[in-house]
Structures are given as C-alpha cells and as structure tokens.
C-alpha atoms as a PDB file:
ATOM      1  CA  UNK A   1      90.426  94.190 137.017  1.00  0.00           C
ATOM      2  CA  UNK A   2      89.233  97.759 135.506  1.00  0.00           C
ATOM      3  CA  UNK A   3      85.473  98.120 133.909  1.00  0.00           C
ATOM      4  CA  UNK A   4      86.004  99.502 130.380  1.00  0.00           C
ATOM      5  CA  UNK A   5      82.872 101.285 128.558  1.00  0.00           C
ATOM      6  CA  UNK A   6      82.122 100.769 124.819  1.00  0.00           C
ATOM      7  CA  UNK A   7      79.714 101.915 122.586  1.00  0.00           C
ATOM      8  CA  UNK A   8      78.669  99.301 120.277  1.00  0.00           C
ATOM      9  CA  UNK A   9      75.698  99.067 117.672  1.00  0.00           C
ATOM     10  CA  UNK A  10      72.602  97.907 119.111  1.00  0.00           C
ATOM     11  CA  UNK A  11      72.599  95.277 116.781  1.00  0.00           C
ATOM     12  CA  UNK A  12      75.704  94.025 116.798  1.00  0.00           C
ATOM     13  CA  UNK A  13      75.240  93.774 120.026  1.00  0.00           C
ATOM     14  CA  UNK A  14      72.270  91.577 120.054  1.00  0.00           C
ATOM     15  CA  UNK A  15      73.854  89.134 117.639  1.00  0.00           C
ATOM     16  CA  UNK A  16      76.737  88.795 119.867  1.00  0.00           C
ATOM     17  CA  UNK A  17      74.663  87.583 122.826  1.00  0.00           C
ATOM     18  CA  UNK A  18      73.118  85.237 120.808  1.00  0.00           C
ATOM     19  CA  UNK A  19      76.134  83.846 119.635  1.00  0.00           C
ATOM     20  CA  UNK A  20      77.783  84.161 123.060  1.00  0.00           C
ATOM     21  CA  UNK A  21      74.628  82.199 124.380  1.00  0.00           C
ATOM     22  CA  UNK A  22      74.717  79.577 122.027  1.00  0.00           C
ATOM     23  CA  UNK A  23      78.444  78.706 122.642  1.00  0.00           C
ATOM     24  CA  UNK A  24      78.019  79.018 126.272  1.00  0.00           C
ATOM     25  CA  UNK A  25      79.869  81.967 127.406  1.00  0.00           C
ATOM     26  CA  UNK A  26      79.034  85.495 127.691  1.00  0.00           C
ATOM     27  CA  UNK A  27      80.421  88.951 125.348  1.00  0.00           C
ATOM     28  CA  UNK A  28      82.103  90.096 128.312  1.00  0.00           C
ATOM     29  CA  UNK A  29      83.903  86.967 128.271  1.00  0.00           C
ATOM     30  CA  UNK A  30      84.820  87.232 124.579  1.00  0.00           C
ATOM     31  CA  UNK A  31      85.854  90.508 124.454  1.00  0.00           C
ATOM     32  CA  UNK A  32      88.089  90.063 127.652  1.00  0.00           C
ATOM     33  CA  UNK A  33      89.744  86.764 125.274  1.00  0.00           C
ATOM     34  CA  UNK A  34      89.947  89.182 122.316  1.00  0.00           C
ATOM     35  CA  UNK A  35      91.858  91.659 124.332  1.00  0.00           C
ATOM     36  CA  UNK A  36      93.827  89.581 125.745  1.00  0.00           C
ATOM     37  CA  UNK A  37      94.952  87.787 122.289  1.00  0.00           C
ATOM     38  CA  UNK A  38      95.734  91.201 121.093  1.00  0.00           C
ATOM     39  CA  UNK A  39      97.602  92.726 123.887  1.00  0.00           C
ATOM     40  CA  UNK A  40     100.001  89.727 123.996  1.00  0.00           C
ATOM     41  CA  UNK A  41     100.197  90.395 120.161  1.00  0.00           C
ATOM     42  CA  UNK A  42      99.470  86.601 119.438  1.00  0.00           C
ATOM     43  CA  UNK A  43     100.007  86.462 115.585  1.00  0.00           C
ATOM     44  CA  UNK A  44      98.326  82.633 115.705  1.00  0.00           C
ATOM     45  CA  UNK A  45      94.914  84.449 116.680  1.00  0.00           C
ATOM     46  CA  UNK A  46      91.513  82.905 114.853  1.00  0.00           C
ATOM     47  CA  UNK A  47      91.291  86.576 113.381  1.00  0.00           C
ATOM     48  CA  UNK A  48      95.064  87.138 112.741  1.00  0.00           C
ATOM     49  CA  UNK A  49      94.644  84.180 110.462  1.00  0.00           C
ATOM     50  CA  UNK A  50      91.447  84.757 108.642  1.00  0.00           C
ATOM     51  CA  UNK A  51      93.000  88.192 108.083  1.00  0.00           C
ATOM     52  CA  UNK A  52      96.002  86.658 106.495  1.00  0.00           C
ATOM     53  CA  UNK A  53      93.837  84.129 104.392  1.00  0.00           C
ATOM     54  CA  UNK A  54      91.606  86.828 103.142  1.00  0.00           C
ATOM     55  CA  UNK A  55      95.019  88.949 102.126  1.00  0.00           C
ATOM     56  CA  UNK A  56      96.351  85.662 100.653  1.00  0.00           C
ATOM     57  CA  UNK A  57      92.574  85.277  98.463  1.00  0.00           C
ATOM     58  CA  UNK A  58      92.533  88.404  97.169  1.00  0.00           C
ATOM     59  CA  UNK A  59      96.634  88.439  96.626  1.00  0.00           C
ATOM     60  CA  UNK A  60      96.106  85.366  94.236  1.00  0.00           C
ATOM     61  CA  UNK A  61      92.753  86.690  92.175  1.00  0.00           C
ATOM     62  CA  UNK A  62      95.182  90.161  91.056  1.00  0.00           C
ATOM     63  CA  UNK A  63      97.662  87.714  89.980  1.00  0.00           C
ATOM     64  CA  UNK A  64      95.062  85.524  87.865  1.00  0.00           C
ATOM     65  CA  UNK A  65      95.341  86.071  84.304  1.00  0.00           C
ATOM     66  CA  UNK A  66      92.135  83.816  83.584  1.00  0.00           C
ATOM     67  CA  UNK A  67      89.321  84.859  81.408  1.00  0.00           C
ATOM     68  CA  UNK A  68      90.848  85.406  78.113  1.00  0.00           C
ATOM     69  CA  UNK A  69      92.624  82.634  75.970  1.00  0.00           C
ATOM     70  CA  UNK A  70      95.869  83.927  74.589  1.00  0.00           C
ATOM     71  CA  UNK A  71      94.805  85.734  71.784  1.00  0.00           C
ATOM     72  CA  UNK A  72      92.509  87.986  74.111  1.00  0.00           C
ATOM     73  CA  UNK A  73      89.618  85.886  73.764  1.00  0.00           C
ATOM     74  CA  UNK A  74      86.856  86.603  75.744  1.00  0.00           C
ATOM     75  CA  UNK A  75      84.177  83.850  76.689  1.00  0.00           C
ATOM     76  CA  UNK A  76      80.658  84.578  76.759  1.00  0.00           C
ATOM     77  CA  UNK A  77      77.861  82.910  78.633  1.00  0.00           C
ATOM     78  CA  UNK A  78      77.077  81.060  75.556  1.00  0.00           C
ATOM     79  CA  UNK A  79      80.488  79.603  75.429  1.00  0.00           C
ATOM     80  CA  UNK A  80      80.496  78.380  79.341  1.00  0.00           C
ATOM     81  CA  UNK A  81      77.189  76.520  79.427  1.00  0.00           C
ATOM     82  CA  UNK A  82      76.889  75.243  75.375  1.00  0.00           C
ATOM     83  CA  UNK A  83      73.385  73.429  74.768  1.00  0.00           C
END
C-alpha cells in the first residue's frame, strides 16, 4: 500500500471521526472503501444510488404541472387550510 495526503476541512473532518467512531471503524478505513468502490467503477455504490435518486427527484418535480387548476388557477394559503 501507498500513503496518500489530503487536505480536508477541519470540520468535516471532525464529523467524520465521529461518525467513523460511532459505526466502529476508522476514516482511513472509509475512504480506502470509497476508493476502492470508485476505482472498480461499481455503479451499485450507496452514493452512485443516492446520486441517481436525487437526479430521479428533481427529474420528476420539472415535469410536475401541479399548482394551478386548468384554467391557471392559482391557490392561495387561504384556499389550502379553509377554516
């Protein structure tokens, strides 16, 4: 194995050895797992697929045509939560 430098924010930093200490393992070990997941280009990655939901999310909200009724109606807050 090689020894690879990074700069990092300090606090960024910090919260990942908490997390890292809370689920038992260590940054260095995560980042090695990261690497590794991306080297080998493993599309079925935890991030590969959050990235692909988030896509998919924002994908289907520019394709939603709610908020108006079909004459161009627009609601109000008065409308939404009637006494």
């Amino acid at each position: 194995m090689v020894n690879l430098t990074l700069t990092v924010d300090e606090n960024v930093l910090k919260k990942a050895r908490l997390r890292a200490l809370q689920e038992d393992t260590s940054v260095n070990a995560c980042v090695r797992a990261f690497l590794d997941q991306y080297a080998s280009g493993d599309d079925n990655s935890a991030l590969t697929q959050q990235r692909l939901s988030a896509e998919r999310i924002i994908q289907m909200a520019q394709e939603c045509h709610a908020g108006g009724g079909l004459d161009g109606r627009q609601w109000t807050r008065d409308d939404l939560y009637e006494r």
